[in-house]
C-alpha atoms as a PDB file:
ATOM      1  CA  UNK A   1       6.291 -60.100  24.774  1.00  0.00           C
ATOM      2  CA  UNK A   2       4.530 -57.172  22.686  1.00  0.00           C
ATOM      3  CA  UNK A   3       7.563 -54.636  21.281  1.00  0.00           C
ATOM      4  CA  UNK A   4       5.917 -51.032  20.071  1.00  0.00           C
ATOM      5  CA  UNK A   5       7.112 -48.249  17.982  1.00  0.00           C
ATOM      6  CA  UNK A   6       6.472 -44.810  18.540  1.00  0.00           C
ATOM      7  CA  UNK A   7       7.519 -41.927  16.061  1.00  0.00           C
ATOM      8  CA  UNK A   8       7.365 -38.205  16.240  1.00  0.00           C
ATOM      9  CA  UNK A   9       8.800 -35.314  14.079  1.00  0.00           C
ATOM     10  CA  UNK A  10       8.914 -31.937  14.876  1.00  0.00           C
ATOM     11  CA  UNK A  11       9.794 -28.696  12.825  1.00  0.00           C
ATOM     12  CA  UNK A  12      12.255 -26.534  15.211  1.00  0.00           C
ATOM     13  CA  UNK A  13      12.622 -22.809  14.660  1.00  0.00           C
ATOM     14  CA  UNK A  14      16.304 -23.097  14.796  1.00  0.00           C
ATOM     15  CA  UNK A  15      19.682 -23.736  12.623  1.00  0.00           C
ATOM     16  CA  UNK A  16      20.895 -27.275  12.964  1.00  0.00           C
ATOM     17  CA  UNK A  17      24.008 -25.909  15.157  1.00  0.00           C
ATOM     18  CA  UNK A  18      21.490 -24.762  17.348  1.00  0.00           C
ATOM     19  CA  UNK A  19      19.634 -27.960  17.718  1.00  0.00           C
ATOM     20  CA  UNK A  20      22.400 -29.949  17.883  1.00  0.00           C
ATOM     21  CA  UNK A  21      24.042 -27.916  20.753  1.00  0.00           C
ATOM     22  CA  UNK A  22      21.152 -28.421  22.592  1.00  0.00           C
ATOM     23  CA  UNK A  23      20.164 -31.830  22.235  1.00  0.00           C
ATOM     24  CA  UNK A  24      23.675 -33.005  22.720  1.00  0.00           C
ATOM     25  CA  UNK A  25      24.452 -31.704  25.907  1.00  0.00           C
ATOM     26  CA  UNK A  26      22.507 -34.028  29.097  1.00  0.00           C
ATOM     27  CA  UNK A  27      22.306 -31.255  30.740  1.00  0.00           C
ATOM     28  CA  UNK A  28      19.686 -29.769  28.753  1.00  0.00           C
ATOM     29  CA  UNK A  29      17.728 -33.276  29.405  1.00  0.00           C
ATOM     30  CA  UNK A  30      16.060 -31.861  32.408  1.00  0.00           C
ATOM     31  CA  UNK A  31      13.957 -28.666  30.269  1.00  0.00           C
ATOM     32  CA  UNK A  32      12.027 -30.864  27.607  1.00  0.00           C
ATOM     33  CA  UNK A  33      11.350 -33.301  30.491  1.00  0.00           C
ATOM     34  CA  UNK A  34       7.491 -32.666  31.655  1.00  0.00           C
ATOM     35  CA  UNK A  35       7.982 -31.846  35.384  1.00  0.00           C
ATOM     36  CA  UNK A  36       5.513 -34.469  36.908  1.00  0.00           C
ATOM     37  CA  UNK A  37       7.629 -36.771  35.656  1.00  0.00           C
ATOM     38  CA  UNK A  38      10.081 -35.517  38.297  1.00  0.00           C
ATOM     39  CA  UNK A  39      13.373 -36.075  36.204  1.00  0.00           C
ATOM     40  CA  UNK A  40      16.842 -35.822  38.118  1.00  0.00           C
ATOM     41  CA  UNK A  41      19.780 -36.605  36.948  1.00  0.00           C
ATOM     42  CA  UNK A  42      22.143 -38.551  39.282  1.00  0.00           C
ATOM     43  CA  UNK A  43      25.292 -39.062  37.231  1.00  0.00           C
ATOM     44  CA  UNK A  44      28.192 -36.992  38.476  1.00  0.00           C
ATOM     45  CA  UNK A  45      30.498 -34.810  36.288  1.00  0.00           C
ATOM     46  CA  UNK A  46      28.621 -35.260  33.187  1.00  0.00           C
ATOM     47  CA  UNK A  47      30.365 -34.182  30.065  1.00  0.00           C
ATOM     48  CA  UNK A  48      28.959 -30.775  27.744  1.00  0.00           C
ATOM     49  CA  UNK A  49      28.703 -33.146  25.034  1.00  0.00           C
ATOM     50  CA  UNK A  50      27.698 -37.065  24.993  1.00  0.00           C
ATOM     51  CA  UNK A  51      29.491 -39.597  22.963  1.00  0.00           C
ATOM     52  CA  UNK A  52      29.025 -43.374  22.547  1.00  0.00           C
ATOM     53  CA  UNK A  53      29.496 -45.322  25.527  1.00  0.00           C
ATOM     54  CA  UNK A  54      28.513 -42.656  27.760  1.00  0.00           C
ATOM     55  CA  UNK A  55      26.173 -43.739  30.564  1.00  0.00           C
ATOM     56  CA  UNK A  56      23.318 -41.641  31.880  1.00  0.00           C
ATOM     57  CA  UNK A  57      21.752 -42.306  35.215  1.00  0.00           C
ATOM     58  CA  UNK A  58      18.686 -40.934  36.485  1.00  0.00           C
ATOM     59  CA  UNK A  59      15.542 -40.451  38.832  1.00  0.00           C
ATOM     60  CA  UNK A  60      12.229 -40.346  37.071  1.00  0.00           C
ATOM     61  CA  UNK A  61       8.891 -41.233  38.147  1.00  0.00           C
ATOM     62  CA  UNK A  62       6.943 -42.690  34.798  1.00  0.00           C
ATOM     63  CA  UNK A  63       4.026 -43.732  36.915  1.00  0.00           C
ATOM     64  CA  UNK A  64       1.824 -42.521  40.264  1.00  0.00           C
ATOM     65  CA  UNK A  65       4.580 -40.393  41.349  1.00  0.00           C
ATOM     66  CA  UNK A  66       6.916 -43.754  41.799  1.00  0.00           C
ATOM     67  CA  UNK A  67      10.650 -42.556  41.535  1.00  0.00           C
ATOM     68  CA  UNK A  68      12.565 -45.288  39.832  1.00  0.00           C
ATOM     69  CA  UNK A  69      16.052 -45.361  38.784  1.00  0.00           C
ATOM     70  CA  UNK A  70      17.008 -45.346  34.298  1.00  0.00           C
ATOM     71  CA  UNK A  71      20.389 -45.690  33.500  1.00  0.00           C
ATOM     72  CA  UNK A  72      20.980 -45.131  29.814  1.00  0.00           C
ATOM     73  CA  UNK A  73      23.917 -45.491  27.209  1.00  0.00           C
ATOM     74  CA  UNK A  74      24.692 -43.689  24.356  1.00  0.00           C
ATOM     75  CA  UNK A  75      25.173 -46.322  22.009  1.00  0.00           C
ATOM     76  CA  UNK A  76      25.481 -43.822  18.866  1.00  0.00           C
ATOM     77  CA  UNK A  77      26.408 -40.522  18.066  1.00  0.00           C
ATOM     78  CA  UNK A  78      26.743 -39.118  14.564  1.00  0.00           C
ATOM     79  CA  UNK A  79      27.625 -35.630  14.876  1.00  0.00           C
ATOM     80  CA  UNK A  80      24.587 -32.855  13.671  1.00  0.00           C
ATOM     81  CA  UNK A  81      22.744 -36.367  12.435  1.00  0.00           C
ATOM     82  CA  UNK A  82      21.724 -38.329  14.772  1.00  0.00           C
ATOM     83  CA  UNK A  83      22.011 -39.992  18.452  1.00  0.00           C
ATOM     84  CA  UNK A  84      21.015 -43.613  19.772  1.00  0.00           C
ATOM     85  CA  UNK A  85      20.407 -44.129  24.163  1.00  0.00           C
ATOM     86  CA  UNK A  86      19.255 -47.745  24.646  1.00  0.00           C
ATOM     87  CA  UNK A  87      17.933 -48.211  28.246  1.00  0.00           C
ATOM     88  CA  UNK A  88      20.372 -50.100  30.842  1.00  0.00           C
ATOM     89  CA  UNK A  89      17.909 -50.643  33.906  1.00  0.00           C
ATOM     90  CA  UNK A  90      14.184 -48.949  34.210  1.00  0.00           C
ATOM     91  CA  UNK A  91      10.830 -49.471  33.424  1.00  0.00           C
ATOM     92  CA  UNK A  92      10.968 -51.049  30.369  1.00  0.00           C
ATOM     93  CA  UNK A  93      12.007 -54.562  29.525  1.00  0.00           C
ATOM     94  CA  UNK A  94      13.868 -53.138  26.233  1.00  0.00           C
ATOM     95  CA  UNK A  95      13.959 -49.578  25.286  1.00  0.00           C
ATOM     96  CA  UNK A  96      16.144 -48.203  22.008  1.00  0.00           C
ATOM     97  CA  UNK A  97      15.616 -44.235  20.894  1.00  0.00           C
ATOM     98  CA  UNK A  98      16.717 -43.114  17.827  1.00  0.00           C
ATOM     99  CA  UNK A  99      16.868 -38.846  17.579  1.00  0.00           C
ATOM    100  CA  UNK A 100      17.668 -38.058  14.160  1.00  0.00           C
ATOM    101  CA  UNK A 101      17.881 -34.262  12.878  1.00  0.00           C
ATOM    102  CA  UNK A 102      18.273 -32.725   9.739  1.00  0.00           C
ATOM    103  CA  UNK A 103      18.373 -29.336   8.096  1.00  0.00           C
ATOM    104  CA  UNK A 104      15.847 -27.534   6.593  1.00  0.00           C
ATOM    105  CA  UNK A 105      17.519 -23.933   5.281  1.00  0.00           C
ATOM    106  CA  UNK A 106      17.845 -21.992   8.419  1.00  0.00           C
ATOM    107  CA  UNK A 107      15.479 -24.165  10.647  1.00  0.00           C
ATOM    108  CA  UNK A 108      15.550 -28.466  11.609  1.00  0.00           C
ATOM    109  CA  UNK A 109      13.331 -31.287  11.470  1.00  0.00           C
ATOM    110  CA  UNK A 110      13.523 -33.824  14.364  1.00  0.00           C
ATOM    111  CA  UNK A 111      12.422 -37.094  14.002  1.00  0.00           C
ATOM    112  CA  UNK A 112      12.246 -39.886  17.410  1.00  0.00           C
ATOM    113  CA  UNK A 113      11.655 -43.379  17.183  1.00  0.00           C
ATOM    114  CA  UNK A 114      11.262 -45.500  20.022  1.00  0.00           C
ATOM    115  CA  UNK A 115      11.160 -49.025  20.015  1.00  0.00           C
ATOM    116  CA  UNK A 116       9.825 -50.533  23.617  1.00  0.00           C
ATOM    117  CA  UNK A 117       8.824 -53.234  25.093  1.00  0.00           C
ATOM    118  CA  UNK A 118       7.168 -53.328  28.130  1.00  0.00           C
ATOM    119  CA  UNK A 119       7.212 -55.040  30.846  1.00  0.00           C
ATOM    120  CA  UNK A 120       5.412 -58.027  32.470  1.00  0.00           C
ATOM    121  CA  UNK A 121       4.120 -59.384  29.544  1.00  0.00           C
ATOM    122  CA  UNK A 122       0.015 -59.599  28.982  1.00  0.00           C
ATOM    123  CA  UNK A 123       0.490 -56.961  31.707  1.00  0.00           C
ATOM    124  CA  UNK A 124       2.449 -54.793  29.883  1.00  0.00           C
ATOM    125  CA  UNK A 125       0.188 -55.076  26.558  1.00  0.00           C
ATOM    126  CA  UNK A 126      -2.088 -53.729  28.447  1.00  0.00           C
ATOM    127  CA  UNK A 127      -0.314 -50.872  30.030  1.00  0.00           C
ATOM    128  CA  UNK A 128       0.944 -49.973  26.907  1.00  0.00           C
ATOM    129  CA  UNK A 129      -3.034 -49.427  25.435  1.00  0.00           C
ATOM    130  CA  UNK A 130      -4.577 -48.016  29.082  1.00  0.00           C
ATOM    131  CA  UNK A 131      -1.469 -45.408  29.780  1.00  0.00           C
ATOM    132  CA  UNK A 132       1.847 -45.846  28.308  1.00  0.00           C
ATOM    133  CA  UNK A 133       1.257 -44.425  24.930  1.00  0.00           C
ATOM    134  CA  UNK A 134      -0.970 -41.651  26.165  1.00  0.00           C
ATOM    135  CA  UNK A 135       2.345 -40.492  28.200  1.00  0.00           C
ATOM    136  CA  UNK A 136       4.667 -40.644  25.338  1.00  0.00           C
ATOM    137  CA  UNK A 137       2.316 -38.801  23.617  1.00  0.00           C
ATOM    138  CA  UNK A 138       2.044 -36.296  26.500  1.00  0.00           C
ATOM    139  CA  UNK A 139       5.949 -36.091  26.925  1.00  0.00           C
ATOM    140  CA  UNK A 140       6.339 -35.161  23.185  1.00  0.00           C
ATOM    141  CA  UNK A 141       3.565 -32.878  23.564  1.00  0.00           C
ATOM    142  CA  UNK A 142       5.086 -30.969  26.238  1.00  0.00           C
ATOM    143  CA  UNK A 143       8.756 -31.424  24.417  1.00  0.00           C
ATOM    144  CA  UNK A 144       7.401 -29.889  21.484  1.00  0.00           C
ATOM    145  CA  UNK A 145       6.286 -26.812  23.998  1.00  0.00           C
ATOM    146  CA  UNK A 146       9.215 -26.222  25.320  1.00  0.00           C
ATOM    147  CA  UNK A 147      11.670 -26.455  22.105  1.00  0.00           C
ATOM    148  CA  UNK A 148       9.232 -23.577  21.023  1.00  0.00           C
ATOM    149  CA  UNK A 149       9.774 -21.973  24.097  1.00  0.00           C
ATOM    150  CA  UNK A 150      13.934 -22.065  23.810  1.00  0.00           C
ATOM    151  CA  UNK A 151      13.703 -21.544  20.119  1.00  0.00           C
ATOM    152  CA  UNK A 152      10.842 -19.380  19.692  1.00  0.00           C
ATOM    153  CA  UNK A 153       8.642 -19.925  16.753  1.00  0.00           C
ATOM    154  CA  UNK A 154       5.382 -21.479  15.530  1.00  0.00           C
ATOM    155  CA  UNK A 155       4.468 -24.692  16.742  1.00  0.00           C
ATOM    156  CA  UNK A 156       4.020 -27.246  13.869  1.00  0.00           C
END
């Protein structure tokens, strides 16, 4: 079993407040979602905020249009620093995402890591090279869009 990292930082045109506030809510999940990956949230009564422990579930089709159900938990949270959701069922046989943000005078740097494994083994090495780091890229592409888009500002 092949485990990858993936990394991305982006420069946000926005106070670290801001960012935070944003970020921190599941609610706002849905906006820097690309919409063919047809993202729906199915937990009820989510929380403003999300704090460790908290589980996420939701609808998302990662592949051909196939809805599947995610279920995530928050595993960390360190207020205006950083937050931690480790997959609890999906697509992947281990996902862990780190979201770190920091300061930067008046604007924020955010920084993702993901560590994944996919599944099915020799299967999943090679989905991983034919498609499933072209769509991370693509997701962060389009998340990088739209952060622009709710804090407007150049896109680094």
């Amino acid at each position: 079993m092949a485990t990858y990292q993936f990394k991305r930082s982006q420069h946000v045109h926005a106070t670290i407040d801001d960012v935070w506030d944003f970020i921190s809510s599941p609610a706002n999940l849905k906006e820097i979602t690309p919409d063919h990956m047809g993202f729906d949230i199915t937990s009820g009564d989510l929380p403003e905020k999300m704090y460790p422990g908290m589980i996420i579930s939701y609808k998302v089709s990662p592949l051909l249009g196939i809805k599947m159900n995610w279920v995530t938990e928050i595993k960390n949270v360190v207020d205006k620093s950083f937050f931690i959701d480790e997959q609890r069922v999906g697509p992947y046989a281990m996902w862990h995402h780190q979201h770190h943000i920091e300061a930067s005078g008046n604007e924020t740097m955010m920084h993702d890591i993901i560590t994944y494994t996919p599944p099915m083994g020799f299967l999943g090495r090679v989905a991983n090279t034919l498609f499933i780091k072209k769509n991370l890229n693509e997701i962060f592409d389009y998340r990088r869009v739209a952060l622009a888009k709710r804090f407007p500002g150049n896109i680094d």
